[in-house]
N, C-alpha and C. Protein backbone atom coordinates (compact mmCIF):
# COMPACT_ATOMS: atom_id res chain seq x y z
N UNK A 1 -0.82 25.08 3.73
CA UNK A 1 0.51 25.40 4.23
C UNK A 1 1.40 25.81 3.06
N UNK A 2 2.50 26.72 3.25
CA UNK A 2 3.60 27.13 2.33
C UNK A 2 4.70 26.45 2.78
N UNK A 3 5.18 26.14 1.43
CA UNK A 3 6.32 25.75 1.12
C UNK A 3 7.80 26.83 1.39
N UNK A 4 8.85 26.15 2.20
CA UNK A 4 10.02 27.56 2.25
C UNK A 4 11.28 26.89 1.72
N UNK A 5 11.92 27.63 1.00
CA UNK A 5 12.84 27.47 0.53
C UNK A 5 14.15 26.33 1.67
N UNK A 6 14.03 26.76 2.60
CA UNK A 6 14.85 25.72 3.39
C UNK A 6 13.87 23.98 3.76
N UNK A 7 12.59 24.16 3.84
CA UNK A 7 11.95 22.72 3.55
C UNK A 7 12.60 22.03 2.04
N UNK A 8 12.29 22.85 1.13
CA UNK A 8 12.73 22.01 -0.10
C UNK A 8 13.85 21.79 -0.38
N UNK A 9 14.66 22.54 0.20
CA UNK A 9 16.04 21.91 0.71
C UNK A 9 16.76 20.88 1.22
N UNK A 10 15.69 20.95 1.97
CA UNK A 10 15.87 20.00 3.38
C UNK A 10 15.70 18.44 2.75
N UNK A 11 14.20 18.25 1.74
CA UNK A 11 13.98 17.07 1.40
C UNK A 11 14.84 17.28 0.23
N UNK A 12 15.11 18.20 -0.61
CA UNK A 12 16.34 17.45 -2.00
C UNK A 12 17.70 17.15 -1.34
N UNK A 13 18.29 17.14 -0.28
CA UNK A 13 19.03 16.67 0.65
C UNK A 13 18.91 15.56 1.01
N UNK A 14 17.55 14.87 1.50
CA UNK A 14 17.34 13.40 2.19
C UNK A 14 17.93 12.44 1.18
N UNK A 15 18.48 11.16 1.74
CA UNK A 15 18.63 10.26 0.87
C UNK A 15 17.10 9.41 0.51
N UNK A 16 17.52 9.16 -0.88
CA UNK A 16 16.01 8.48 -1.61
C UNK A 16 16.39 6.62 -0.50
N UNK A 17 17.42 6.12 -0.17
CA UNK A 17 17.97 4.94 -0.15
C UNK A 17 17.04 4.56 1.83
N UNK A 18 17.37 6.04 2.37
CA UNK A 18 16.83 6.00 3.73
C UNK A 18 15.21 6.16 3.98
N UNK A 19 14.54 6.91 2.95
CA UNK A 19 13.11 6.09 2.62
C UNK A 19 12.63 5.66 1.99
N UNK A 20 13.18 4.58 1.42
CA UNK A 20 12.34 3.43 0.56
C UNK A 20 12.20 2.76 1.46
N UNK A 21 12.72 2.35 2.14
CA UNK A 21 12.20 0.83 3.21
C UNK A 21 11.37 1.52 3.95
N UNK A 22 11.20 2.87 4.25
CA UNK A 22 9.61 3.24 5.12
C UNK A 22 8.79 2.98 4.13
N UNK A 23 8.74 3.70 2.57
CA UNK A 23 7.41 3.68 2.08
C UNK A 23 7.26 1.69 1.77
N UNK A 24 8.34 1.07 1.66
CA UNK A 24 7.85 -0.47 1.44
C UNK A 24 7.56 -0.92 3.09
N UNK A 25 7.61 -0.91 3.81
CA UNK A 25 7.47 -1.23 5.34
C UNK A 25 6.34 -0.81 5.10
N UNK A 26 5.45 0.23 5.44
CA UNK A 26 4.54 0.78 4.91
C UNK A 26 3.06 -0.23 4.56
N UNK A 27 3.69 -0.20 3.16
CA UNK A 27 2.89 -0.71 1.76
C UNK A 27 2.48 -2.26 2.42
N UNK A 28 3.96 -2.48 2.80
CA UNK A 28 3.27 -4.31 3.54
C UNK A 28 2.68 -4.49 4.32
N UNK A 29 2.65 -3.61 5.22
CA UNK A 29 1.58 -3.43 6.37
C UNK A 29 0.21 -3.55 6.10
N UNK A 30 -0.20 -2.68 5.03
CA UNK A 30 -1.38 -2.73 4.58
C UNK A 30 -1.51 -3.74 3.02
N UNK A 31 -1.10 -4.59 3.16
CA UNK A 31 -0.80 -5.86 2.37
C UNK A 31 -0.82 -5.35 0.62
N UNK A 32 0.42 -4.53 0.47
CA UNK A 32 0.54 -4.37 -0.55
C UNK A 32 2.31 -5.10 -1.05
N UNK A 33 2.79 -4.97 -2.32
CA UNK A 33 3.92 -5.85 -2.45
C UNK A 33 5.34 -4.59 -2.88
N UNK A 34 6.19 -5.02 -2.55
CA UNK A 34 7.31 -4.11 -3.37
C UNK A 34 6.90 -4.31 -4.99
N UNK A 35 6.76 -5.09 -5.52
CA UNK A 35 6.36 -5.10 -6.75
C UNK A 35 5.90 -3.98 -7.09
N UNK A 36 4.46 -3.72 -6.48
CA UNK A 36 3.61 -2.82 -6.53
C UNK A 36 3.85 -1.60 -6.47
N UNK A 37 4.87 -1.36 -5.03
CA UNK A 37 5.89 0.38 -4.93
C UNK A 37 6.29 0.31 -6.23
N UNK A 38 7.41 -0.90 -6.80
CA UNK A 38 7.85 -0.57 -7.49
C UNK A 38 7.73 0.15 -9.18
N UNK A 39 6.40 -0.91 -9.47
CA UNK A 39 5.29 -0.10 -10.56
C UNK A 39 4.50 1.45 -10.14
N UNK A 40 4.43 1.64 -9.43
CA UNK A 40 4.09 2.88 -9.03
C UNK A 40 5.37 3.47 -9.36
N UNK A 41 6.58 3.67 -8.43
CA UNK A 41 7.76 4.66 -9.15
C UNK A 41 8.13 4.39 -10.46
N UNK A 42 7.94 3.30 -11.07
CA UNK A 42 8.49 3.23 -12.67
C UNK A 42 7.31 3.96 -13.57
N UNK A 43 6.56 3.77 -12.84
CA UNK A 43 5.12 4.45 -13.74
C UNK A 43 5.61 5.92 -13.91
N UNK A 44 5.95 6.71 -12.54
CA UNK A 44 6.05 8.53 -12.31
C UNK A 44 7.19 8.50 -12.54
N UNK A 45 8.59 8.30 -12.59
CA UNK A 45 10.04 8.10 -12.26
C UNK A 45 10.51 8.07 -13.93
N UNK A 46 10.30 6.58 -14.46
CA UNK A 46 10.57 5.78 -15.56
C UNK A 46 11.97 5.01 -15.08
N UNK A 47 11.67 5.04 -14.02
CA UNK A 47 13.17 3.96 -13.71
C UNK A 47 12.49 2.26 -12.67
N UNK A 48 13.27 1.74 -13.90
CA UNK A 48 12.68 0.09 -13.47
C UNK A 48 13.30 -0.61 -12.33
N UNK A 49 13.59 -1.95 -12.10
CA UNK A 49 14.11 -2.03 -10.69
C UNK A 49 15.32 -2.54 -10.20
N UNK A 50 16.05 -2.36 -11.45
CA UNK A 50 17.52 -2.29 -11.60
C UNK A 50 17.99 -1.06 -11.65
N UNK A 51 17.62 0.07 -12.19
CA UNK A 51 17.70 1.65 -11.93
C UNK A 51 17.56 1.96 -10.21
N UNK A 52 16.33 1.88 -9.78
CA UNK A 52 16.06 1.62 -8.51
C UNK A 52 16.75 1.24 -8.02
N UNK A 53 17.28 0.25 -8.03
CA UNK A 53 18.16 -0.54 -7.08
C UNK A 53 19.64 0.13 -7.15
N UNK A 54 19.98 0.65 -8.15
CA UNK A 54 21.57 1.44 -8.41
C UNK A 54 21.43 2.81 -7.61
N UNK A 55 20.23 3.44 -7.52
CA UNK A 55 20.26 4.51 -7.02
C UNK A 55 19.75 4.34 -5.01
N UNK A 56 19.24 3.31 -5.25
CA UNK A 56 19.59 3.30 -3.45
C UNK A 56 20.54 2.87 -3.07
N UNK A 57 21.51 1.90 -4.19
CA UNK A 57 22.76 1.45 -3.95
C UNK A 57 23.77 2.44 -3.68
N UNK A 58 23.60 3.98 -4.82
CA UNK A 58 24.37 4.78 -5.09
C UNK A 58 24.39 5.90 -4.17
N UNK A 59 23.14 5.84 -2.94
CA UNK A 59 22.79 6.54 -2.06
C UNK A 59 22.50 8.39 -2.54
N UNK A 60 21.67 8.25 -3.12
CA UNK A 60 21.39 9.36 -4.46
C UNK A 60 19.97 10.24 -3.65
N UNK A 61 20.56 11.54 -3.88
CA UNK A 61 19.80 12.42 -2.78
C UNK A 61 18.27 12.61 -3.90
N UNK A 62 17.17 13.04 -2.77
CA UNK A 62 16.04 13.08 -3.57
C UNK A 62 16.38 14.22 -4.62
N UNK A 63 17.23 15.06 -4.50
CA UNK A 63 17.27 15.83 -5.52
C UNK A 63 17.65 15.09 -6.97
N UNK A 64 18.74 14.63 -6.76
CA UNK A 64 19.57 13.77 -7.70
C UNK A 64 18.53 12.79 -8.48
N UNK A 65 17.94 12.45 -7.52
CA UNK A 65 17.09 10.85 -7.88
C UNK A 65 15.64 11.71 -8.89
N UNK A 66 15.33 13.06 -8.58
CA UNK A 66 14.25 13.66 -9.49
C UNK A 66 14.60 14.24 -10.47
N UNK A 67 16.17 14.63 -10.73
CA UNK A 67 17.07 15.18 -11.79
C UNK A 67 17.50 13.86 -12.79
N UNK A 68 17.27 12.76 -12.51
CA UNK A 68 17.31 11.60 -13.22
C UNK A 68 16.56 10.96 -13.81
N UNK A 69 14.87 11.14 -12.82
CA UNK A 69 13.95 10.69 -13.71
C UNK A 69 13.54 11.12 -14.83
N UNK A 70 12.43 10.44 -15.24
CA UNK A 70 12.22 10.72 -16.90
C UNK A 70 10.39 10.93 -16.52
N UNK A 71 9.83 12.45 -15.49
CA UNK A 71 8.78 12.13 -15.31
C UNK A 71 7.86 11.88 -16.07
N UNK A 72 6.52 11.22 -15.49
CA UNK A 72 5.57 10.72 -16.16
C UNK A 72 4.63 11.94 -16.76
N UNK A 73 4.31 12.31 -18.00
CA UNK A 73 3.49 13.43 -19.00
C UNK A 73 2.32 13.58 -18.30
N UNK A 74 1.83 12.56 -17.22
CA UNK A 74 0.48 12.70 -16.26
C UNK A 74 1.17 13.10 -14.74
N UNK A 75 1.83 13.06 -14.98
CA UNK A 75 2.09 13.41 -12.89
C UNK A 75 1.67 14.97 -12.80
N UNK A 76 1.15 15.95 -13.72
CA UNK A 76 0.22 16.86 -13.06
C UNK A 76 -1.01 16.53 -12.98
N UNK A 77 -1.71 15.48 -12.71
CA UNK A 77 -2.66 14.73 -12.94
C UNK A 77 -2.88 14.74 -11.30
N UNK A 78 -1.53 14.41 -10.11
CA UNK A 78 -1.64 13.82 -9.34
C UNK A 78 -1.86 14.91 -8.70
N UNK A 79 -3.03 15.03 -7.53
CA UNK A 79 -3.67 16.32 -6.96
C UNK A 79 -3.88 15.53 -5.68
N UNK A 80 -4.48 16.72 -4.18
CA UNK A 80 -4.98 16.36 -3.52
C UNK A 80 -3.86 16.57 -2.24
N UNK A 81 -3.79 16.55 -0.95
CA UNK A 81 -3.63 16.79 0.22
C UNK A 81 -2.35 15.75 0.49
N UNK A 82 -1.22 16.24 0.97
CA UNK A 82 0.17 14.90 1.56
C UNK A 82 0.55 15.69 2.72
N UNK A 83 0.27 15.65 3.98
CA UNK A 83 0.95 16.38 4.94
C UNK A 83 1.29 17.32 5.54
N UNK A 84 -0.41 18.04 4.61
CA UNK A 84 -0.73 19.36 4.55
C UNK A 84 -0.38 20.24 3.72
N UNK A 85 -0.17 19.59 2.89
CA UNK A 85 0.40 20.63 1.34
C UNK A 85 -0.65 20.01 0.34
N UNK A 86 -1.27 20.94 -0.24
CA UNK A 86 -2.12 20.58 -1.41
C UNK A 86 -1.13 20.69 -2.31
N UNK A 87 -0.65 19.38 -3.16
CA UNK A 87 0.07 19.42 -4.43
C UNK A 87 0.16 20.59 -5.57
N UNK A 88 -1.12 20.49 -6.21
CA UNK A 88 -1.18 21.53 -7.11
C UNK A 88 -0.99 22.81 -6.59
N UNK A 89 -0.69 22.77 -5.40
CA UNK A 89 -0.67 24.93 -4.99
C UNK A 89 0.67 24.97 -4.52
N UNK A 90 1.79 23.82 -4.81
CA UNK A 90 2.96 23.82 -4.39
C UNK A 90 3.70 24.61 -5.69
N UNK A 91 4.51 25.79 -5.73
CA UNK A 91 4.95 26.88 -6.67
C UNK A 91 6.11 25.86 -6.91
N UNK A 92 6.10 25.84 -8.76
CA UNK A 92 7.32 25.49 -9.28
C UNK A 92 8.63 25.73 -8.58
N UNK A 93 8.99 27.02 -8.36
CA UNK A 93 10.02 27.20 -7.49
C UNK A 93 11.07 25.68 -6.47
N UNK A 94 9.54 24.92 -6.14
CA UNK A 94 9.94 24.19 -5.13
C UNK A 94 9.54 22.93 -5.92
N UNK A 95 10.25 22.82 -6.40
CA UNK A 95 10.39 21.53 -7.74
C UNK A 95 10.37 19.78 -7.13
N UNK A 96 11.80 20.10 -6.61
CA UNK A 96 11.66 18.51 -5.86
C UNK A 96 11.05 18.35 -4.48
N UNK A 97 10.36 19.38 -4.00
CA UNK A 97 9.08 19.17 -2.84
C UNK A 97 7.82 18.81 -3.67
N UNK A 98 7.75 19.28 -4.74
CA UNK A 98 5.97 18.88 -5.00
C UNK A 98 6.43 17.77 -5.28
N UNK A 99 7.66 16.96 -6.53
CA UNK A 99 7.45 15.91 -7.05
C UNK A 99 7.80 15.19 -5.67
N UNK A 100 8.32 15.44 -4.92
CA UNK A 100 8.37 14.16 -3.28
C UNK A 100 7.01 14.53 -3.13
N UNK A 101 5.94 15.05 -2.97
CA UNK A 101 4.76 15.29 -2.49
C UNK A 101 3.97 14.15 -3.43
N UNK A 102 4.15 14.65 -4.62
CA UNK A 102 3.51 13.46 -5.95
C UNK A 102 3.59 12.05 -5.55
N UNK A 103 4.90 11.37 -5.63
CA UNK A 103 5.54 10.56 -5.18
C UNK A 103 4.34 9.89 -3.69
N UNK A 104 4.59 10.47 -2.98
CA UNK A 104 3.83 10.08 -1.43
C UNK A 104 2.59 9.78 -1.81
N UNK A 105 2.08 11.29 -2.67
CA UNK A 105 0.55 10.78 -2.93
C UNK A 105 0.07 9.70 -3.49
N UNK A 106 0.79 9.31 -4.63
CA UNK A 106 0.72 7.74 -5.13
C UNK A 106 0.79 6.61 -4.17
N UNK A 107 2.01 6.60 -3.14
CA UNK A 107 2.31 5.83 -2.02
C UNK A 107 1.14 5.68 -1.38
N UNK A 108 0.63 6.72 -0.95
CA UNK A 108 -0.96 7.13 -0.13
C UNK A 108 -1.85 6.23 -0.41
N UNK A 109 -1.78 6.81 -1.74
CA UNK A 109 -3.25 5.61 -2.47
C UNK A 109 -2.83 4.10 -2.51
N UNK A 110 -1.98 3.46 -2.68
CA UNK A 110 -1.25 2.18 -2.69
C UNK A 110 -1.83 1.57 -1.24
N UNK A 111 -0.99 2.18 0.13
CA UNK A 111 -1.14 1.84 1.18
C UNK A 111 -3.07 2.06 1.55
N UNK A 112 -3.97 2.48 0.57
CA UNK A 112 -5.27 2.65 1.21
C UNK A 112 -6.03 1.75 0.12
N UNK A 113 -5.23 1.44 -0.72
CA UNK A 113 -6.04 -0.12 -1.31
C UNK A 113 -6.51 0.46 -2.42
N UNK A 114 -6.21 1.53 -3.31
CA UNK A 114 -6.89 2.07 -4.15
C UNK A 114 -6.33 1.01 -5.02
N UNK A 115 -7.13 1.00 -6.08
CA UNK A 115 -6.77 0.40 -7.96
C UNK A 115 -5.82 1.24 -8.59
N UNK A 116 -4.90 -0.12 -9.11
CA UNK A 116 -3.70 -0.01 -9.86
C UNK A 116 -3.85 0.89 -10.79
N UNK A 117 -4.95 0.92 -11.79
CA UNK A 117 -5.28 2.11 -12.89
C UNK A 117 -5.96 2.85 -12.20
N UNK A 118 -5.96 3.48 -11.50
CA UNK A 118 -6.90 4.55 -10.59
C UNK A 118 -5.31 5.46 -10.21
N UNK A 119 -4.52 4.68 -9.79
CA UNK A 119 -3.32 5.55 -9.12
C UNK A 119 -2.56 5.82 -10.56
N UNK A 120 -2.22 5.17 -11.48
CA UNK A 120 -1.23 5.29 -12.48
C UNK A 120 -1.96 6.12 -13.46
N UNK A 121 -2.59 7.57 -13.25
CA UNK A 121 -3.52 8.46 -13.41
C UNK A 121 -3.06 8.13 -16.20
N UNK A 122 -4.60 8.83 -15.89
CA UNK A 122 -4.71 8.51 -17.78
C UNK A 122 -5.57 10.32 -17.85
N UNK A 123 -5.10 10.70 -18.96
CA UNK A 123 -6.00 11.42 -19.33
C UNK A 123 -7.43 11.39 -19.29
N UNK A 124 -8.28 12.12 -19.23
CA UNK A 124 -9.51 12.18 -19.65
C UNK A 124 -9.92 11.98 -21.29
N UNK A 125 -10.37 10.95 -21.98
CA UNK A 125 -10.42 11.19 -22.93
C UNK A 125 -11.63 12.07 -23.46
């Protein structure tokens, strides 16, 4: 599927504050911890859970909230299928759709029980 300029709109518009409690609702379902979300976004993000917490406090649009992070030097690392968008074939252009795509994909693997160093991707040495 392609990406259109009014989708990536659409999500750098959403508030980051109105889905965090889906992706943690989520995560607990399949017996994972906020802890855990939360090391996952500090891992890709670099914001810990006092940052986190100011920016769902601050009701900070996904745009805002990806113009703040400090991404992770591996999040082109993170590949593979979110909702019918293959990550890597998502065109720069549409900046804060792939990194919300990134984002999910990590979520993905969390909620399916994958390993903590398996998701928080390392170079190949």
């Amino acid at each position: 599927m392609k990406v259109t300029a009014e989708k990536n709109e659409k999500v750098a518009k959403m508030i980051f504050a109105s889905i965090y409690p889906l992706y943690l609702n989520r995560l607990e379902k399949n017996g994972r911890t906020k802890e855990e979300l939360n090391q996952v976004l500090e891992w890709l993000t670099g914001f810990n859970e006092d940052k986190l917490q100011e920016l769902i406090d601050d009701k900070v649009t996904f745009e805002t909230f990806f113009q703040k992070a400090n991404l992770h030097p591996n999040a082109h690392l993170i590949k593979g299928v979110v909702c019918g968008y293959r990550i890597e074939e998502i065109e720069d252009e549409f900046e804060v759709y792939k990194k919300c795509r990134q984002m999910e994909k990590l979520i993905d693997e969390l909620a399916r029980g994958r390993k903590m160093e398996k998701i928080l991707r390392q170079e190949k040495k």
